[in-house]
N, C-alpha and C. Protein backbone atom coordinates (compact mmCIF):
# COMPACT_ATOMS: atom_id res chain seq x y z
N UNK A 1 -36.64 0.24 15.34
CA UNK A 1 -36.65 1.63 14.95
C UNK A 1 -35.28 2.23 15.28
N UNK A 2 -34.97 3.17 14.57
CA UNK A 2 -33.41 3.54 14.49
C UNK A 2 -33.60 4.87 14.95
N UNK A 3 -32.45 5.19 16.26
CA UNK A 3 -32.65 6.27 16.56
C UNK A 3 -31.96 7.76 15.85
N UNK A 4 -31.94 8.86 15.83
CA UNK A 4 -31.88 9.65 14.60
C UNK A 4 -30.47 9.86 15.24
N UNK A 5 -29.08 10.57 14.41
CA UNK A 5 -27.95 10.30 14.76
C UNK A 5 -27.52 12.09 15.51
N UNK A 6 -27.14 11.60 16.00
CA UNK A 6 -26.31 13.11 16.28
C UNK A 6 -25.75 13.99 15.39
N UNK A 7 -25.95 15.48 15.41
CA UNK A 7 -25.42 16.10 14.25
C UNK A 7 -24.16 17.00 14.71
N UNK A 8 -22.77 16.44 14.75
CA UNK A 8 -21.71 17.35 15.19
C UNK A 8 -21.29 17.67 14.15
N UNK A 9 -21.04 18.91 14.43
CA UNK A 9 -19.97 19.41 13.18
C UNK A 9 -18.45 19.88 14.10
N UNK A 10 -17.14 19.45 13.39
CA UNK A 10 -16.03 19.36 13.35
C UNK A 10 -15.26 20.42 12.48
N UNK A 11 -15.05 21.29 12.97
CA UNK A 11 -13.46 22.29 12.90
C UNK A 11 -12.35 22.17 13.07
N UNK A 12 -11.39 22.46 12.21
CA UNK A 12 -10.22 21.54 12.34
C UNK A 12 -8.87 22.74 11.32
N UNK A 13 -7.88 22.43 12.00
CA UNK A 13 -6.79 23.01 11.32
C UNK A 13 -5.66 22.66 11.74
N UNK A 14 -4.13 22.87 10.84
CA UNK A 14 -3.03 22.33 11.50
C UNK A 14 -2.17 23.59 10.68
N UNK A 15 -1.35 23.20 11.08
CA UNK A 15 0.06 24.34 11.14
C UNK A 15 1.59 23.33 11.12
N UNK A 16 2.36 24.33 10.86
CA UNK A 16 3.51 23.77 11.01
C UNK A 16 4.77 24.96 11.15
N UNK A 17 5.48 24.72 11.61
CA UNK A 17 7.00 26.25 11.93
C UNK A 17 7.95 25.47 10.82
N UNK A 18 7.73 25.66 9.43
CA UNK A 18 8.89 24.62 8.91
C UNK A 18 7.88 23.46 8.33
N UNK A 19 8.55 23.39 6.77
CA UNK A 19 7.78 21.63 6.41
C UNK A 19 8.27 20.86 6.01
N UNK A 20 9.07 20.11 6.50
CA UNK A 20 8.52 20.05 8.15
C UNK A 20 9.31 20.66 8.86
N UNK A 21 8.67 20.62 10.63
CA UNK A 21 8.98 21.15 11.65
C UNK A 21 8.52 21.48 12.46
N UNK A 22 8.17 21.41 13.69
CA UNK A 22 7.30 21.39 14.73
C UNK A 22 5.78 21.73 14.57
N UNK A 23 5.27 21.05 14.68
CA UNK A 23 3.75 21.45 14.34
C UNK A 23 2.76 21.34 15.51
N UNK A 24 1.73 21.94 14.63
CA UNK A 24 0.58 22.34 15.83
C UNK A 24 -1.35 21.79 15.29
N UNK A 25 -1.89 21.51 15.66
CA UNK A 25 -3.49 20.83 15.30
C UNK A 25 -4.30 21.29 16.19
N UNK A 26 -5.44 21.56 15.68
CA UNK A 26 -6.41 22.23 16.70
C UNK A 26 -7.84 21.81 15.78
N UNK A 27 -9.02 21.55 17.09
CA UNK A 27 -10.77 21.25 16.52
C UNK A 27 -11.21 22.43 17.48
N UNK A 28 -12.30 22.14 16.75
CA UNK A 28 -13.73 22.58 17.99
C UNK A 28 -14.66 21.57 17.22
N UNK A 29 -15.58 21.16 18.34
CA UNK A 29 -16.63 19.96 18.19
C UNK A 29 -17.58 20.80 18.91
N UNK A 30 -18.68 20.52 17.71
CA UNK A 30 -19.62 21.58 18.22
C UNK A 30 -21.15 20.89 18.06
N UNK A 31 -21.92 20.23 19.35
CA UNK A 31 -22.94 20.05 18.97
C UNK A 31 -24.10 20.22 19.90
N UNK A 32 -25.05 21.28 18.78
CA UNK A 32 -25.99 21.94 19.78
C UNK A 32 -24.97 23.27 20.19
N UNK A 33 -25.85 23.30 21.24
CA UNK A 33 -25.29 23.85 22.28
C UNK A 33 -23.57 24.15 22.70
N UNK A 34 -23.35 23.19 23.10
CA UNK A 34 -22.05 22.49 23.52
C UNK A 34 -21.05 22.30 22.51
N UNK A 35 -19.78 23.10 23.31
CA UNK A 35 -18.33 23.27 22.60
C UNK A 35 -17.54 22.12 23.26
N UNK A 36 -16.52 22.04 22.06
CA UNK A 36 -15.24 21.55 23.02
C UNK A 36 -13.86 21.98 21.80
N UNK A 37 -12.90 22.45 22.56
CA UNK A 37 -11.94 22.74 21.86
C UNK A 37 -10.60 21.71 22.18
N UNK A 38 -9.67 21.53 21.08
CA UNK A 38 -9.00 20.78 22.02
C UNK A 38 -7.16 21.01 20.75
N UNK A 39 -6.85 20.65 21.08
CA UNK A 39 -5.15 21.37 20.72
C UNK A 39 -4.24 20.62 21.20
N UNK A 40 -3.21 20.76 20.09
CA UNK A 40 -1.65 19.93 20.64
C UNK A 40 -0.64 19.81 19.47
N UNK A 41 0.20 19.53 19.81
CA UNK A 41 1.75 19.58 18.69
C UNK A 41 1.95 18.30 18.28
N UNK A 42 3.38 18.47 17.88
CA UNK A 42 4.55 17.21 17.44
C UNK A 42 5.63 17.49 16.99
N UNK A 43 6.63 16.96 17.46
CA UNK A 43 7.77 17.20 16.59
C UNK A 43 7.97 16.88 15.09
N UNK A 44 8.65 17.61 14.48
CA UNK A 44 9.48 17.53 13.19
C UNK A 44 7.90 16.24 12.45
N UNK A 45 6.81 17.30 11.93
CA UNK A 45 6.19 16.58 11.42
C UNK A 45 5.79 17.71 10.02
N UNK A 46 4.38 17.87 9.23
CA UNK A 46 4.29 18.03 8.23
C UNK A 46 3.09 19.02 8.20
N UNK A 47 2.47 19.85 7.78
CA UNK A 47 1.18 20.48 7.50
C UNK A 47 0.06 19.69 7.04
N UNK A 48 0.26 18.57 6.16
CA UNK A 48 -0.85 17.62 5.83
C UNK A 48 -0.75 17.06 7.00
N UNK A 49 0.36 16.37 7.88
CA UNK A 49 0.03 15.40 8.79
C UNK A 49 -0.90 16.08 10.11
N UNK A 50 -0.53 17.61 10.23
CA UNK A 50 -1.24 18.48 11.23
C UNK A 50 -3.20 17.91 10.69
N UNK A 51 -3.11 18.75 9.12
CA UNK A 51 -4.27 18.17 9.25
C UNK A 51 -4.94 17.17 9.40
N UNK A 52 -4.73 16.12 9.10
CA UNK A 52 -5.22 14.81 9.33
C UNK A 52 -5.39 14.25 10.47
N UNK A 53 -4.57 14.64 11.40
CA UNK A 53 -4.32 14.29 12.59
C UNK A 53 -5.39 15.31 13.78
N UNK A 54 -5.72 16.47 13.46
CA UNK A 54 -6.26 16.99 14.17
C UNK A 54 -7.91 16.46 13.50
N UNK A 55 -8.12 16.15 12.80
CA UNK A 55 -9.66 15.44 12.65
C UNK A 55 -9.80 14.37 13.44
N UNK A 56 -8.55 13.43 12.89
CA UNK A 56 -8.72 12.36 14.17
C UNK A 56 -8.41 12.70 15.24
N UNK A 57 -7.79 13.18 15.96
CA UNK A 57 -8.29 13.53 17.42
C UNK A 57 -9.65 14.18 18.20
N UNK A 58 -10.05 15.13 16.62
CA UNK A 58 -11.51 15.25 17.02
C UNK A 58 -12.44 13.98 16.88
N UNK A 59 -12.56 13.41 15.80
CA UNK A 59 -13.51 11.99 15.63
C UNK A 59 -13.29 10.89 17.31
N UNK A 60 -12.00 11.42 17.63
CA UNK A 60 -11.53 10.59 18.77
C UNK A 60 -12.59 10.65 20.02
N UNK A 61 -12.90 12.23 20.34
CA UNK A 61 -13.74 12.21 21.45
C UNK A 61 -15.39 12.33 21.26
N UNK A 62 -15.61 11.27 19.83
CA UNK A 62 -16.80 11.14 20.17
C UNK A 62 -17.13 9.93 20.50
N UNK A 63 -18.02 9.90 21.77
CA UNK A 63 -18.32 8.88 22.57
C UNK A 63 -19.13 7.73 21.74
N UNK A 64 -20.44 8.44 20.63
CA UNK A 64 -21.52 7.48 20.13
C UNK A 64 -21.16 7.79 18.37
N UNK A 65 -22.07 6.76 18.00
CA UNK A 65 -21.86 7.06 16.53
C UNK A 65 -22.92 8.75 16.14
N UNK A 66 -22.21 9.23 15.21
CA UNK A 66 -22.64 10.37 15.39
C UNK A 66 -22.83 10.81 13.31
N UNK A 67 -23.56 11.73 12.85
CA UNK A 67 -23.98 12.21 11.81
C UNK A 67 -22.80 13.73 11.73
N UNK A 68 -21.55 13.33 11.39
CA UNK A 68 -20.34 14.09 11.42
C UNK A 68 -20.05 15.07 10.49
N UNK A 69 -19.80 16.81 10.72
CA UNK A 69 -19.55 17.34 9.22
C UNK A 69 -18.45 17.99 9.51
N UNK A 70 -17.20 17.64 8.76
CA UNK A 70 -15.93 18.19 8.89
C UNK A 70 -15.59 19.49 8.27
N UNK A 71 -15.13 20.48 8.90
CA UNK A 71 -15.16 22.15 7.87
C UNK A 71 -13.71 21.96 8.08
N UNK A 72 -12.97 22.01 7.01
CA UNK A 72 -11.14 22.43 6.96
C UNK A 72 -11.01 23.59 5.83
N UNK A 73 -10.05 23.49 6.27
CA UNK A 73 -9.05 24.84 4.46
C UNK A 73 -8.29 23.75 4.52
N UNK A 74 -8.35 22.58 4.72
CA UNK A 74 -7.58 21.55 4.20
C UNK A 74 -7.59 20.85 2.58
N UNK A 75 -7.29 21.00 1.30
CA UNK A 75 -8.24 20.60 0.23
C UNK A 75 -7.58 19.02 0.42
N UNK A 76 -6.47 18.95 0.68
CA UNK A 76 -5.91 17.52 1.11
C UNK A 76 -6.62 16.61 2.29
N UNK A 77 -7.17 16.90 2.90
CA UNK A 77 -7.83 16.34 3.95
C UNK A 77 -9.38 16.05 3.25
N UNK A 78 -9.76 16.99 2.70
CA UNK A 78 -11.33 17.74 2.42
C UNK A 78 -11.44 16.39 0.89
N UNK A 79 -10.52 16.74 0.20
CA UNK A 79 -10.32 16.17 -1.47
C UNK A 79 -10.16 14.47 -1.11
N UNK A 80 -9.63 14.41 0.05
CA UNK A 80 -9.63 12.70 -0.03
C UNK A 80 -10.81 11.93 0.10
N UNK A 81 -11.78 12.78 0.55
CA UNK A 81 -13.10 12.06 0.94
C UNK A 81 -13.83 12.58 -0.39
N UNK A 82 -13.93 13.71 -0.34
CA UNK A 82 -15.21 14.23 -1.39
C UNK A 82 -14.62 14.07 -3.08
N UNK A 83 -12.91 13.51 -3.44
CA UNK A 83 -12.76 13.17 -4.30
C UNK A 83 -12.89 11.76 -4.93
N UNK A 84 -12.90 11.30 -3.81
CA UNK A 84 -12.63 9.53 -3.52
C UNK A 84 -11.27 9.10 -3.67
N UNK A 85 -10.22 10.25 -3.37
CA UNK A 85 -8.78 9.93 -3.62
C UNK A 85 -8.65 8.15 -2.57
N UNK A 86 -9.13 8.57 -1.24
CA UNK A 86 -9.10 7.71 -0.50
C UNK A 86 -9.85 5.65 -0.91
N UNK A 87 -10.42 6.28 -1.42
CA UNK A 87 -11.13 4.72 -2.33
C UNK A 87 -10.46 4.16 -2.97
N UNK A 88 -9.96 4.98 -3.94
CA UNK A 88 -8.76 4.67 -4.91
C UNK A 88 -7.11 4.31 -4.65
N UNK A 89 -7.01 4.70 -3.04
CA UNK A 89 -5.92 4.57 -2.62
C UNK A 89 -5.65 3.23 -2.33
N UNK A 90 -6.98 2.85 -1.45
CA UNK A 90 -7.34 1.88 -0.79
C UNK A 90 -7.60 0.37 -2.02
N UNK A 91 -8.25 0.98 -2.89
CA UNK A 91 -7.78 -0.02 -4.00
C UNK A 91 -7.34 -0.36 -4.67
N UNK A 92 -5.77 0.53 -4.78
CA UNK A 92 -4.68 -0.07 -5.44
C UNK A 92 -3.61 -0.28 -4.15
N UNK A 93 -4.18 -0.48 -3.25
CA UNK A 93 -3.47 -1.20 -1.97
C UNK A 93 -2.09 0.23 -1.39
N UNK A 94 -2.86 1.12 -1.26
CA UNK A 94 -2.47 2.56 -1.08
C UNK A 94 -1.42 2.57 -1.46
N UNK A 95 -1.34 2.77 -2.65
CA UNK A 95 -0.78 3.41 -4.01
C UNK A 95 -1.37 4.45 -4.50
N UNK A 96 -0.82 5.82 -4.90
CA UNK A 96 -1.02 7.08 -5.50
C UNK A 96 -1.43 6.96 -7.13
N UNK A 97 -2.05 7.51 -7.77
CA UNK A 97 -2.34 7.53 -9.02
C UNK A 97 -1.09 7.07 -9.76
N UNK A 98 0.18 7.54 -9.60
CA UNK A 98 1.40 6.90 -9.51
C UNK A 98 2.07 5.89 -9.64
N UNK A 99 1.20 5.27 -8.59
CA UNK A 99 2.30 3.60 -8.42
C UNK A 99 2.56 3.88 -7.36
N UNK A 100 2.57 5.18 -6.35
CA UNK A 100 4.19 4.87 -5.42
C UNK A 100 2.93 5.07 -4.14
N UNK A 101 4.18 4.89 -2.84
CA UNK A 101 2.80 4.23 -2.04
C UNK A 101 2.66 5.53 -1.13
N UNK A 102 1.30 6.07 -1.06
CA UNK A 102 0.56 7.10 -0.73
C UNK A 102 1.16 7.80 1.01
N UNK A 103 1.81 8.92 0.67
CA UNK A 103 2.18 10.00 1.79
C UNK A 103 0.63 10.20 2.86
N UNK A 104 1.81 9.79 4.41
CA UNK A 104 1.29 9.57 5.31
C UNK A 104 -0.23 8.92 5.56
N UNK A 105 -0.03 7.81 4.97
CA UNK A 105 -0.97 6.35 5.37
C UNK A 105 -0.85 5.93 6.09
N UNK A 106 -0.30 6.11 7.55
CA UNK A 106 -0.54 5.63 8.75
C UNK A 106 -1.27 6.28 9.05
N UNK A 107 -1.39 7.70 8.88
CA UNK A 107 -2.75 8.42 9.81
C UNK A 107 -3.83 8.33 8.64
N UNK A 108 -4.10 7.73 7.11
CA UNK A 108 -5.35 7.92 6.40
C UNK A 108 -5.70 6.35 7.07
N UNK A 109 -4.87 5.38 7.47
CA UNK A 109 -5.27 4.12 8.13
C UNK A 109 -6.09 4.69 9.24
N UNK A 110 -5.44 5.12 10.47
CA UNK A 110 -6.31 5.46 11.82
C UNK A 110 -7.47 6.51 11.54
N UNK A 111 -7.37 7.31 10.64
CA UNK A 111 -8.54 8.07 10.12
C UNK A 111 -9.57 7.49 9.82
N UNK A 112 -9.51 6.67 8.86
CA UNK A 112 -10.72 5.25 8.63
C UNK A 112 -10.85 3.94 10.02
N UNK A 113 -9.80 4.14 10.66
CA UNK A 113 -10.50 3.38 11.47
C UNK A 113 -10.87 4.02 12.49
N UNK A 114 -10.86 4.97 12.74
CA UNK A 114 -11.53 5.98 13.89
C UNK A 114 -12.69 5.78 13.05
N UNK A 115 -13.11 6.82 12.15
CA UNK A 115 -14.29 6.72 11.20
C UNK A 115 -15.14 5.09 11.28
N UNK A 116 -14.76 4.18 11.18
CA UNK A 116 -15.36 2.98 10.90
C UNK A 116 -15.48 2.21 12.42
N UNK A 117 -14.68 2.33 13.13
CA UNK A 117 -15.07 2.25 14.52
C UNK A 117 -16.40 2.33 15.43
N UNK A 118 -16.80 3.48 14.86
CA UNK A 118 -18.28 4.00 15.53
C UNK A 118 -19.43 4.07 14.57
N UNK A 119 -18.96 3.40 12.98
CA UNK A 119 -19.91 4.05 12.29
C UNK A 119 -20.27 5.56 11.39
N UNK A 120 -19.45 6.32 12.63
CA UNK A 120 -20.05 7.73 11.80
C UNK A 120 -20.48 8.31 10.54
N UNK A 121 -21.25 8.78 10.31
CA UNK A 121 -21.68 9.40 9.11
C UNK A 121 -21.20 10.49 8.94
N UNK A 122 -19.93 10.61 7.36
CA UNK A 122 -19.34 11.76 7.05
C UNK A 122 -19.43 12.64 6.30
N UNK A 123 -19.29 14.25 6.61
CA UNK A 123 -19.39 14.92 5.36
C UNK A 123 -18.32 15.51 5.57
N UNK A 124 -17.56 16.22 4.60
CA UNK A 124 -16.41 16.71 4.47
C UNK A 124 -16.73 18.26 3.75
N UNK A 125 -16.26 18.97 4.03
CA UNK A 125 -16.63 20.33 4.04
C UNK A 125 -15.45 21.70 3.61
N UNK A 126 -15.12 21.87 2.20
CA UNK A 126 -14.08 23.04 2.26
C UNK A 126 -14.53 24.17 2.83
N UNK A 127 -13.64 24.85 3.70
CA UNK A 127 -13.80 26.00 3.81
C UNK A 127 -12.48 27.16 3.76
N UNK A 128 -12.80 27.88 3.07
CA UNK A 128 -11.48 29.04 2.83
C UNK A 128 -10.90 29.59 4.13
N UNK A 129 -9.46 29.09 3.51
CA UNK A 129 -8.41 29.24 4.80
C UNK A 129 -8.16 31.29 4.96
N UNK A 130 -8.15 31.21 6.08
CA UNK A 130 -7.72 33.13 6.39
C UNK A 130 -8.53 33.80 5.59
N UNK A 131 -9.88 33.64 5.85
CA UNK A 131 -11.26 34.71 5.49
C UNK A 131 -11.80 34.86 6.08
N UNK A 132 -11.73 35.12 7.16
CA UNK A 132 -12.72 35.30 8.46
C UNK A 132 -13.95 34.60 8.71
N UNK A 133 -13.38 33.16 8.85
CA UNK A 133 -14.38 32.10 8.98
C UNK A 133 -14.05 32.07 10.34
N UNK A 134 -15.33 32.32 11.57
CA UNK A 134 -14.62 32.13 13.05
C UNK A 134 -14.29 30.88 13.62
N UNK A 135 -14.59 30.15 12.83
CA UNK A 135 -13.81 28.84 13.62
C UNK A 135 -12.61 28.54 13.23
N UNK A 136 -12.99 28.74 11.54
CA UNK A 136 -11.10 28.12 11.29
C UNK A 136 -10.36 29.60 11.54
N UNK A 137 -10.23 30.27 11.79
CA UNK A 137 -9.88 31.64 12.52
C UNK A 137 -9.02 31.17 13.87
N UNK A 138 -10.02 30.54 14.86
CA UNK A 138 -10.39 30.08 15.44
C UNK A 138 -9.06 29.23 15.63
N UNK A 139 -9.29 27.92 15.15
CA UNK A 139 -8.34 26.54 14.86
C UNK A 139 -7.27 27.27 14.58
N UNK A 140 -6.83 27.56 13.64
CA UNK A 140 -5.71 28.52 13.17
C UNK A 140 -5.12 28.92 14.22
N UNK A 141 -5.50 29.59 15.23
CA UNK A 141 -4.89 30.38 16.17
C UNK A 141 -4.31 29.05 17.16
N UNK A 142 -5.51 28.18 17.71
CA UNK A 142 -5.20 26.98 18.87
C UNK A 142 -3.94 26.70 18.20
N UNK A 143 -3.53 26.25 16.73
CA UNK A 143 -2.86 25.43 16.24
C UNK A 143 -1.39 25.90 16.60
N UNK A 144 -1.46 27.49 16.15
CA UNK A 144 0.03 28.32 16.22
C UNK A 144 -0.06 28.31 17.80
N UNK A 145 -0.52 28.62 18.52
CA UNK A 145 -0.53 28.67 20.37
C UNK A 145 0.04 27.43 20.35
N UNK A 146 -0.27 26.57 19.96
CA UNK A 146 0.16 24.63 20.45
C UNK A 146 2.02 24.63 20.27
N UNK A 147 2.28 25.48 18.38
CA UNK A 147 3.74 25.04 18.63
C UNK A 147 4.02 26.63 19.29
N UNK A 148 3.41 27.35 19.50
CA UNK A 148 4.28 27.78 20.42
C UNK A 148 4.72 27.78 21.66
N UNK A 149 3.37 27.03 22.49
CA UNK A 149 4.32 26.34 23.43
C UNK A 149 5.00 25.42 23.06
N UNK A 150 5.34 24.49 22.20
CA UNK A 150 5.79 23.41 22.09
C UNK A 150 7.08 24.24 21.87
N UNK A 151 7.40 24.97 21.73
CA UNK A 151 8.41 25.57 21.22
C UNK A 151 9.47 25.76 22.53
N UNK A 152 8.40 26.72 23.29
CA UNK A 152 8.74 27.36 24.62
C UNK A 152 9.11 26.20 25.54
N UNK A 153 8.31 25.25 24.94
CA UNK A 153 9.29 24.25 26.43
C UNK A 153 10.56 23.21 25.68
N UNK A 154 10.41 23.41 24.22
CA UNK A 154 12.17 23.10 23.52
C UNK A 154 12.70 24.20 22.93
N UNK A 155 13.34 25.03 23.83
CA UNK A 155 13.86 26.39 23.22
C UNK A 155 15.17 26.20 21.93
N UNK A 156 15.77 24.78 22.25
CA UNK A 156 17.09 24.26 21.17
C UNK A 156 16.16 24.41 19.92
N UNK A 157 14.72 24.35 19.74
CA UNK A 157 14.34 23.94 18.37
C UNK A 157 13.96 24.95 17.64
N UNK A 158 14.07 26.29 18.30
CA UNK A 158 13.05 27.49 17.60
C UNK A 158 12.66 28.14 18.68
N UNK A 159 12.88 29.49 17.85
CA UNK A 159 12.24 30.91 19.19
C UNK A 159 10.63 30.79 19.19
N UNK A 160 10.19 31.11 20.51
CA UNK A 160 8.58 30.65 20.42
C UNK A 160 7.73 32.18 20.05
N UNK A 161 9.07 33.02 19.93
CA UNK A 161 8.01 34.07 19.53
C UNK A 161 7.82 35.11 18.39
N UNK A 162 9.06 33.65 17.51
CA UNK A 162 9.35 34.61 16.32
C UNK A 162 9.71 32.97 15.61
N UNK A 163 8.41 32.81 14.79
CA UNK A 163 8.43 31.48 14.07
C UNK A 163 7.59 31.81 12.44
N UNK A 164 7.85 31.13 11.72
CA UNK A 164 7.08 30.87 10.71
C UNK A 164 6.22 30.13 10.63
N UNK A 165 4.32 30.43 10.39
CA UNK A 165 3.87 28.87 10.16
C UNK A 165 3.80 28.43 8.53
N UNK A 166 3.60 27.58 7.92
CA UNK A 166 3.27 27.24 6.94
C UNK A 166 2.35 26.74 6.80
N UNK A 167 1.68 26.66 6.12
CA UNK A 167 0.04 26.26 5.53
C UNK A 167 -0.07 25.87 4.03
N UNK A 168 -0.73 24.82 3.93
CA UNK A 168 -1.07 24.14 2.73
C UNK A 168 -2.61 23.74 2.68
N UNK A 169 -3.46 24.98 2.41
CA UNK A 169 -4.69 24.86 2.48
C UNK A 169 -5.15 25.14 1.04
N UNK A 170 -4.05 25.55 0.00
CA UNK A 170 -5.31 25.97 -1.15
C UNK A 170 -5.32 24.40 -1.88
């Protein structure tokens, strides 16, 4: 008998000062009851790579296989699963509709293998970026806080209190 799976749902957003240019990723993992938020930067990276990267760090801290639903304003993050861009990538040996070989596939690699690691069961979830959705509200904010400290402790790279973010959510 199979026991019934956990139902987390996953919040997620990324940012960037510049695209590229210092960026910022932020979740909340929310199940039941129980929060967890969690946040962090990178240098001289990308707004897609924010997003992608902040899912996998959320998929990261789950301990068991779990019944997973991802909410972004990511349509790049969101569109690879629920389009099957990612299937298609994967079977022309990650190659773009194109020919040419598919932007930032090192993290759609660790994304699937985080994902396939534990099993999880995925849903992928658009949600409209800057509409007063409180989580990605929420994420949004962790994300810009992340480069702005990241900022504040490399002052050569950018003022931490007068930055641009950029976003690539529609």
């Amino acid at each position: 008998m199979s026991e019934a799976l956990k139902a987390v749902d996953i919040f997620t957003d990324g940012a960037c000062s510049g695209n590229p240019g210092p960026g910022g990723w932020a979740a909340i993992l929310r199940y039941g009851q129980h929060e967890l938020e969690i946040s962090g930067s990178m240098p001289q990276t990308t707004n897609n790579r924010m997003e992608v990267f902040a899912c996998i760090s959320a998929l990261g801290k789950l301990k068991t296989r779990c019944a997973v639903t991802v909410h972004s304003d990511s349509a790049y993050l969101v569109n690879a699963f629920n389009d099957h861009w990612i299937d298609n990538w994967q079977k022309r040996g990650w190659k773009n509709s194109e020919g040419k070989p598919v932007e930032n596939q090192d993290l759609w690699r660790l994304l699937l293998l985080t994902i396939n690691k534990k099993g999880h069961v995925m849903t992928f979830h658009k949600v409209k970026g800057h509409s007063n959705h409180p989580e990605n509200n929420r994420c949004d904010q962790m994300a810009r806080d992340a480069i702005k400290q990241y900022l504040s402790r490399n002052p050569d790279l950018g003022d931490a209190d007068h930055f641009t973010v950029s976003h690539s959510n529609e």
